[in-house]
C-alpha atoms as a PDB file:
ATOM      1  CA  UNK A   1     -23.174  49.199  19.366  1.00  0.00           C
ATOM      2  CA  UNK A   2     -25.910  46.852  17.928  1.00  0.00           C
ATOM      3  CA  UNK A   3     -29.442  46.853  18.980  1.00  0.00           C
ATOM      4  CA  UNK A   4     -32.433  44.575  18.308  1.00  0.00           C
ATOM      5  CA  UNK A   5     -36.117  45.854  18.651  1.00  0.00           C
ATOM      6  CA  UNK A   6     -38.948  43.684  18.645  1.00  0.00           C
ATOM      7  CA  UNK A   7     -43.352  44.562  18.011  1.00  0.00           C
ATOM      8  CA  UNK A   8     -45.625  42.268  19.682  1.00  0.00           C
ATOM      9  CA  UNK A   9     -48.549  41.763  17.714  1.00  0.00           C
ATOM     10  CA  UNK A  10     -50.483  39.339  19.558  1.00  0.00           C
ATOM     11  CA  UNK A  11     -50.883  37.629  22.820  1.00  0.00           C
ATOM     12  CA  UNK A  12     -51.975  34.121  22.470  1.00  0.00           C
ATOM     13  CA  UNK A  13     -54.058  33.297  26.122  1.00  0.00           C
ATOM     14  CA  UNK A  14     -53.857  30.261  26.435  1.00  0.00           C
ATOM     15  CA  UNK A  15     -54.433  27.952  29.701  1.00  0.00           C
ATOM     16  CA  UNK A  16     -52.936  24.705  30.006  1.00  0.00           C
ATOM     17  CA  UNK A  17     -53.569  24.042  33.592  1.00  0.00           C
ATOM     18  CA  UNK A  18     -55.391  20.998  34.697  1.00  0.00           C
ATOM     19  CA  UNK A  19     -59.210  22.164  36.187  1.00  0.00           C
ATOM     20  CA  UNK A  20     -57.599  19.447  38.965  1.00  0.00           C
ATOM     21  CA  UNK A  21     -55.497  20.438  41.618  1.00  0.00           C
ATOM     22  CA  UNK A  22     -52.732  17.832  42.028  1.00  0.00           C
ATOM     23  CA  UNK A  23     -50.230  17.657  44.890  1.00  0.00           C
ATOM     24  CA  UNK A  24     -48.058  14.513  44.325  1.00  0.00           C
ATOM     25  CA  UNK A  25     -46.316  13.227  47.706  1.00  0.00           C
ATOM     26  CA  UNK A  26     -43.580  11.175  45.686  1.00  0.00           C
ATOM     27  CA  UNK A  27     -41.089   8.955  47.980  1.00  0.00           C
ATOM     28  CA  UNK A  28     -37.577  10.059  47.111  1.00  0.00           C
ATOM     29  CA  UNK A  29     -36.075   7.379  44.611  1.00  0.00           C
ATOM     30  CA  UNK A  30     -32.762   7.216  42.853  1.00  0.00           C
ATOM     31  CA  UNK A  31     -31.267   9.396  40.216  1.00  0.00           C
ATOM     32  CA  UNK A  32     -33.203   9.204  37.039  1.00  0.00           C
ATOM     33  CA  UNK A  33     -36.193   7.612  37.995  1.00  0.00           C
ATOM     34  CA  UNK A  34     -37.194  10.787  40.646  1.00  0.00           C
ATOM     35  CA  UNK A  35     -36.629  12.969  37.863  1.00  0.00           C
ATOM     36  CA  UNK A  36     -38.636  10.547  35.492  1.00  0.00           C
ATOM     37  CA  UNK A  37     -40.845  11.239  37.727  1.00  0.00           C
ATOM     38  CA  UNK A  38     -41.001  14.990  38.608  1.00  0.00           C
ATOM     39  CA  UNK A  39     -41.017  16.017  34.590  1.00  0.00           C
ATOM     40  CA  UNK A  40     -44.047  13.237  33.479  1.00  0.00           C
ATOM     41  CA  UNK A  41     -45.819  14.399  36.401  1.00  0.00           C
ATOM     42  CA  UNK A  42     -45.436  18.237  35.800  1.00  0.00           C
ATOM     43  CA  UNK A  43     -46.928  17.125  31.879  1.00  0.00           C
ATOM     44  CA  UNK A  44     -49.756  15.387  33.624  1.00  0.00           C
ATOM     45  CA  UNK A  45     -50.723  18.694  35.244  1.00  0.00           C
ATOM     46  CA  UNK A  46     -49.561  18.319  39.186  1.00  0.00           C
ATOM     47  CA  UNK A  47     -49.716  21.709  40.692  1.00  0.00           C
ATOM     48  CA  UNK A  48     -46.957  20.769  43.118  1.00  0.00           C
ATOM     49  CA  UNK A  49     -44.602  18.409  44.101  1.00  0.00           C
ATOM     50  CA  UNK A  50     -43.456  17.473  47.465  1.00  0.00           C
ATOM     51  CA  UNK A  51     -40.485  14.914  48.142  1.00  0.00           C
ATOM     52  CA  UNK A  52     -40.622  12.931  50.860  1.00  0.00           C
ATOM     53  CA  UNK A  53     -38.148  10.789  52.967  1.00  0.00           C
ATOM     54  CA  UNK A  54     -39.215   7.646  54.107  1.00  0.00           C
ATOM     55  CA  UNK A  55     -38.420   4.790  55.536  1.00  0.00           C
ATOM     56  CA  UNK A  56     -37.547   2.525  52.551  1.00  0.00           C
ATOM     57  CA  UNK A  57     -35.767   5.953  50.913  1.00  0.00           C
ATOM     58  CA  UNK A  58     -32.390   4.720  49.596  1.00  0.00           C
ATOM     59  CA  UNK A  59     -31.409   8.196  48.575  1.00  0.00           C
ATOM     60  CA  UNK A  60     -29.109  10.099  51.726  1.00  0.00           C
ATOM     61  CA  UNK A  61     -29.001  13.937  50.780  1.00  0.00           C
ATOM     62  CA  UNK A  62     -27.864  16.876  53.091  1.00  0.00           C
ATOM     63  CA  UNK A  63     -26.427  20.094  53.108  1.00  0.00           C
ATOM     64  CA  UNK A  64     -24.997  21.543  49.724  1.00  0.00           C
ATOM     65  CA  UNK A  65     -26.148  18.244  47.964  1.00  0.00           C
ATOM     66  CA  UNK A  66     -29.788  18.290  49.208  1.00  0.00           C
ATOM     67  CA  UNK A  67     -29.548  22.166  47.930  1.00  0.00           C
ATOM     68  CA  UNK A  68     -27.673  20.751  44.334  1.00  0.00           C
ATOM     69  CA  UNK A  69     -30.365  18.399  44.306  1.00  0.00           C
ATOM     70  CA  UNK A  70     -33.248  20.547  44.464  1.00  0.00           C
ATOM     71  CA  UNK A  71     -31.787  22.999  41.608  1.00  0.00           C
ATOM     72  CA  UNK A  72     -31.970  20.286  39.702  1.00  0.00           C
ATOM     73  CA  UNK A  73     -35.324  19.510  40.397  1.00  0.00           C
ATOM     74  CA  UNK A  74     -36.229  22.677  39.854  1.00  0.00           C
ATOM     75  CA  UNK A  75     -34.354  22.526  36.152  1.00  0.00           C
ATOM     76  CA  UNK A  76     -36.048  19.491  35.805  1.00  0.00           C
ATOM     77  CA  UNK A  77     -39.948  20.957  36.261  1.00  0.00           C
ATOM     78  CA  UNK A  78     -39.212  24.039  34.300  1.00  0.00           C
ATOM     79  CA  UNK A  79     -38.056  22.273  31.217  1.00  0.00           C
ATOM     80  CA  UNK A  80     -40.925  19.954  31.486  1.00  0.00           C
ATOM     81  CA  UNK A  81     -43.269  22.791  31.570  1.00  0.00           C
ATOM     82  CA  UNK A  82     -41.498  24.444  28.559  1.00  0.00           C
ATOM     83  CA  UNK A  83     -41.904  21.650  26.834  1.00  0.00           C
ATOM     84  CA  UNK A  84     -46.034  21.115  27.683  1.00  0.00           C
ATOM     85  CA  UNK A  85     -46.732  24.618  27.477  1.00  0.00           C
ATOM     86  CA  UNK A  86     -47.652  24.487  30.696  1.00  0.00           C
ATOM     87  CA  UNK A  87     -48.125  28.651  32.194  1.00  0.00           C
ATOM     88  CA  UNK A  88     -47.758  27.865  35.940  1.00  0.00           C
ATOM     89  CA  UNK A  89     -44.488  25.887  37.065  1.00  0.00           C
ATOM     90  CA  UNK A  90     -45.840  23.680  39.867  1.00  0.00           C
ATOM     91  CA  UNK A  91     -44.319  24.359  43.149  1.00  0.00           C
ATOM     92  CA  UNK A  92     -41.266  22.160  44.741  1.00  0.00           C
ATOM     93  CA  UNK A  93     -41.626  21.483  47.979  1.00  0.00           C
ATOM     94  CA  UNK A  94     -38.428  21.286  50.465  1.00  0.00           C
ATOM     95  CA  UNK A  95     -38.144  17.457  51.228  1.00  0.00           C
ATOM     96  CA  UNK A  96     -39.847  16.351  54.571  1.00  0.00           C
ATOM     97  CA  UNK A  97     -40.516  13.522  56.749  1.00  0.00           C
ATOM     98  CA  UNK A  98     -43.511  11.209  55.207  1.00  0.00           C
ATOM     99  CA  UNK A  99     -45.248  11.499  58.533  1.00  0.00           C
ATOM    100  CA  UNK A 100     -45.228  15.376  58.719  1.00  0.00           C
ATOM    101  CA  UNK A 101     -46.631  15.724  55.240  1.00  0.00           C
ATOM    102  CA  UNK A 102     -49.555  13.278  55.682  1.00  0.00           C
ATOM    103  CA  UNK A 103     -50.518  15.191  58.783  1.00  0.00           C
ATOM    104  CA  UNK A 104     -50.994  18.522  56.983  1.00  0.00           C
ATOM    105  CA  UNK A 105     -53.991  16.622  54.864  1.00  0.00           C
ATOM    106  CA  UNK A 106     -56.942  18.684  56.033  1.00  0.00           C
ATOM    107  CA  UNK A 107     -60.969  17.968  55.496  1.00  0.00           C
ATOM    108  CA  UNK A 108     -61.115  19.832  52.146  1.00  0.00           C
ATOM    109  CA  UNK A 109     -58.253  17.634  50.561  1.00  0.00           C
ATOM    110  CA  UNK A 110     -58.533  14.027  48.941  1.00  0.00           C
ATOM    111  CA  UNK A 111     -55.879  12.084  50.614  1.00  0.00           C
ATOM    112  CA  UNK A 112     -55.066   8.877  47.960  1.00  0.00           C
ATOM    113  CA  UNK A 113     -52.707   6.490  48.985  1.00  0.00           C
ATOM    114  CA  UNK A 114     -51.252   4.278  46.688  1.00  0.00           C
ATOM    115  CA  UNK A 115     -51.486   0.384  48.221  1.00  0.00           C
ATOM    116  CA  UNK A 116     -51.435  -2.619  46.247  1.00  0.00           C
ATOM    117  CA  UNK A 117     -53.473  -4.920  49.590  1.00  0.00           C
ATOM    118  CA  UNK A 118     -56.725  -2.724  48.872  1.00  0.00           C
ATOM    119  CA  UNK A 119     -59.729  -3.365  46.763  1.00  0.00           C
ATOM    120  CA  UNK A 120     -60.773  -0.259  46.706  1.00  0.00           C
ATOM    121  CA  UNK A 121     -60.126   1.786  43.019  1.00  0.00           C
ATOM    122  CA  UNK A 122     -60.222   4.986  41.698  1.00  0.00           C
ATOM    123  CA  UNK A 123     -63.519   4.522  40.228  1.00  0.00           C
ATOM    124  CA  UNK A 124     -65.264   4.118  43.073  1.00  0.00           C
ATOM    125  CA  UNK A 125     -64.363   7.243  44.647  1.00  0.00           C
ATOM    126  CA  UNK A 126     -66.838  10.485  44.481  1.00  0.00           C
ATOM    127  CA  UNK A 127     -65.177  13.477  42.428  1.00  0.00           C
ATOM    128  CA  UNK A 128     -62.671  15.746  44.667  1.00  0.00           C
ATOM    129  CA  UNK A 129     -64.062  19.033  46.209  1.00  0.00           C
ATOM    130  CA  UNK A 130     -60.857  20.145  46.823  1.00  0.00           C
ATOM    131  CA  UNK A 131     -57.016  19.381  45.894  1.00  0.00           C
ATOM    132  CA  UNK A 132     -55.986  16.197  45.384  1.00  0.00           C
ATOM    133  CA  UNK A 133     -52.641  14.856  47.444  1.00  0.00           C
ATOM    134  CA  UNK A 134     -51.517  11.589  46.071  1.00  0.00           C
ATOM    135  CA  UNK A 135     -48.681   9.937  48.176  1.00  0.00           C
ATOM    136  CA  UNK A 136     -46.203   7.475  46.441  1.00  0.00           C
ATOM    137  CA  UNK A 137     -43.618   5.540  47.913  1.00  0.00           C
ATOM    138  CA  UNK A 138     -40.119   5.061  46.736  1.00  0.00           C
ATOM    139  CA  UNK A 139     -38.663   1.782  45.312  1.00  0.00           C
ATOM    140  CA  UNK A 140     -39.409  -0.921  47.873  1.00  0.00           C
ATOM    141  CA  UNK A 141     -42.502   1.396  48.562  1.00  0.00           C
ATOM    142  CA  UNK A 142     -43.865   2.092  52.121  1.00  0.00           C
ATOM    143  CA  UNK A 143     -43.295   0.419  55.153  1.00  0.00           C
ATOM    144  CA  UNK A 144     -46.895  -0.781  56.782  1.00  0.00           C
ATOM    145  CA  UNK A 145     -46.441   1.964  59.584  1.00  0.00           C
ATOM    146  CA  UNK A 146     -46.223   5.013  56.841  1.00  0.00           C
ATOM    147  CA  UNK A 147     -49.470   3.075  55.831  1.00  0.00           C
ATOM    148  CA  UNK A 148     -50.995   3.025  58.718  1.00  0.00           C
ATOM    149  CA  UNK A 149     -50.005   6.739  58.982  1.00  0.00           C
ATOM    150  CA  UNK A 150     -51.073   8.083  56.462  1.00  0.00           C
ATOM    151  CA  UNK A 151     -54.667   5.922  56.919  1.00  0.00           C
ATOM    152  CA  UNK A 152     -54.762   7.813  60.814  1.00  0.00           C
ATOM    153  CA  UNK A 153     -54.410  11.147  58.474  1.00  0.00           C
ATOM    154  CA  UNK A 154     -57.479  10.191  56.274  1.00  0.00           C
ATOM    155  CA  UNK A 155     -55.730   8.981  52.902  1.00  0.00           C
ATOM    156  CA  UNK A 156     -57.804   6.825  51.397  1.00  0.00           C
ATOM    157  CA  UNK A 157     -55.962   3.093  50.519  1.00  0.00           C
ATOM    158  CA  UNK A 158     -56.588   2.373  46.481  1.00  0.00           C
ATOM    159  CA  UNK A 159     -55.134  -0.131  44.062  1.00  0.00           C
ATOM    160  CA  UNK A 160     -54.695   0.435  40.719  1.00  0.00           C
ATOM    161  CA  UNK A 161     -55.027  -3.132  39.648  1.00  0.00           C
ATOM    162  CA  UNK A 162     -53.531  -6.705  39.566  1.00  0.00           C
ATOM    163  CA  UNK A 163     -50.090  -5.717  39.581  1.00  0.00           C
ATOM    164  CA  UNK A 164     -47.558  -3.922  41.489  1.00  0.00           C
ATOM    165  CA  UNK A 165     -46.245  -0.808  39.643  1.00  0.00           C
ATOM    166  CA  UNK A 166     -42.161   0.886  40.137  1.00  0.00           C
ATOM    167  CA  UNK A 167     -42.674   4.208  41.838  1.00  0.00           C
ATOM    168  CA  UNK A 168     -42.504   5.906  38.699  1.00  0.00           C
ATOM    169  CA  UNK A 169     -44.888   4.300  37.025  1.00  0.00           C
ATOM    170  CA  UNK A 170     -47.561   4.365  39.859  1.00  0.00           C
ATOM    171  CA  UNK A 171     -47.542   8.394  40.171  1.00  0.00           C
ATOM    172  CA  UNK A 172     -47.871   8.882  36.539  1.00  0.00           C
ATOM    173  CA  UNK A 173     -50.246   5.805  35.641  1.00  0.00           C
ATOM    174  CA  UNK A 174     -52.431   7.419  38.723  1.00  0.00           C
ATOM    175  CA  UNK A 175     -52.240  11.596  37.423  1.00  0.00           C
ATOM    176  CA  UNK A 176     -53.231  10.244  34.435  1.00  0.00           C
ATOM    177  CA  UNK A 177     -56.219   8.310  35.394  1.00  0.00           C
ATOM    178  CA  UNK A 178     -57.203  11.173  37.956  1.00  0.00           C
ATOM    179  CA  UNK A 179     -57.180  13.356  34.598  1.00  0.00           C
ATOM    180  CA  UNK A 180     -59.081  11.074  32.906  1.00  0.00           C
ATOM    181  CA  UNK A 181     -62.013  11.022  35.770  1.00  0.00           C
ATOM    182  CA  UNK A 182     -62.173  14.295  37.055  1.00  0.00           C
ATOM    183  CA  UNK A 183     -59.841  16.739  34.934  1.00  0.00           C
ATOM    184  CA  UNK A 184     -58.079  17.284  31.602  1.00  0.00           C
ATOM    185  CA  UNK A 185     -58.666  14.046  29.679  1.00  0.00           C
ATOM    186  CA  UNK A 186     -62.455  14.284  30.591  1.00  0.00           C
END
């Protein structure tokens, strides 16, 4: 029989968590670009991660595939953290309706909604108080009544400039400005 002992000699503490408390609402998309999507954001410090089905979602998943597809999600965050160094793995919401997640938003929270037909920016905004919950729509983004929705809820409409980003783009180019104001990359 062969054994293996090992000493540990020291215990590097080191936190890698964002001072920001992210929660990305991220519209369902297709194969790659979802997962894209889940590991840049878990890099950019999101503390969770909640999909969402909406109307203009072009991925159908039930049953044993919805539960295939959220293993892999789950593979998908923890190898992104492994490879940041992050020591928390963000949490992974079960996917829900667009409209039931924007109504949990509650008077502590920044609601940010991403919406190309605002002029309102991120740099006009005061500093959060609380967590953050950024809502993203899939490819084709959101129809106006998940807009209006989510404006009944209290998100706050924002652009992030002149053009109109792929759902992958607009989560991560938005964590990384919300870093760059109020968290890591301050």
């Amino acid at each position: 029989m062969r054994s293996t002992s090992a000493h540990i000699e020291a215990l590097l503490d080191r936190n890698a968590e964002s001072p920001l408390r992210l929660v990305l609402g991220q519209g369902i998309s297709r194969g790659e670009r979802m997962d894209f999507t889940l590991q840049k954001s878990v890099e950019l410090g999101v503390t969770r991660i909640a999909p969402l089905w909406t109307e203009h979602s072009q991925v159908q998943l039930g049953g044993d595939r919805l539960e295939k597809r959220m293993e892999h999600w789950r593979g998908v965050i923890i190898s992104a953290c492994e490879q940041s160094g992050r020591n928390v793995v963000p949490e992974l919401d079960a996917p829900v309706r667009l409209s039931d997640w924007v109504a949990e938003l509650d008077g502590e929270e920044l609601g940010l909604l991403l919406d190309p037909l605002q002029s309102a920016s991120l740099a006009e905004l005061s500093a959060p108080v609380g967590m953050v919950r950024l809502l993203v729509g899939p490819e084709g983004g959101l129809s106006d009544n998940e807009v209006h929705c989510a404006r009944e809820a209290g998100f706050v409409g924002i652009k992030l400039g002149p053009r109109i980003l792929r759902t992958e783009t607009a989560a991560l180019a938005t964590l990384a400005a919300l870093q760059a104001l109020w968290g890591d990359f301050r």
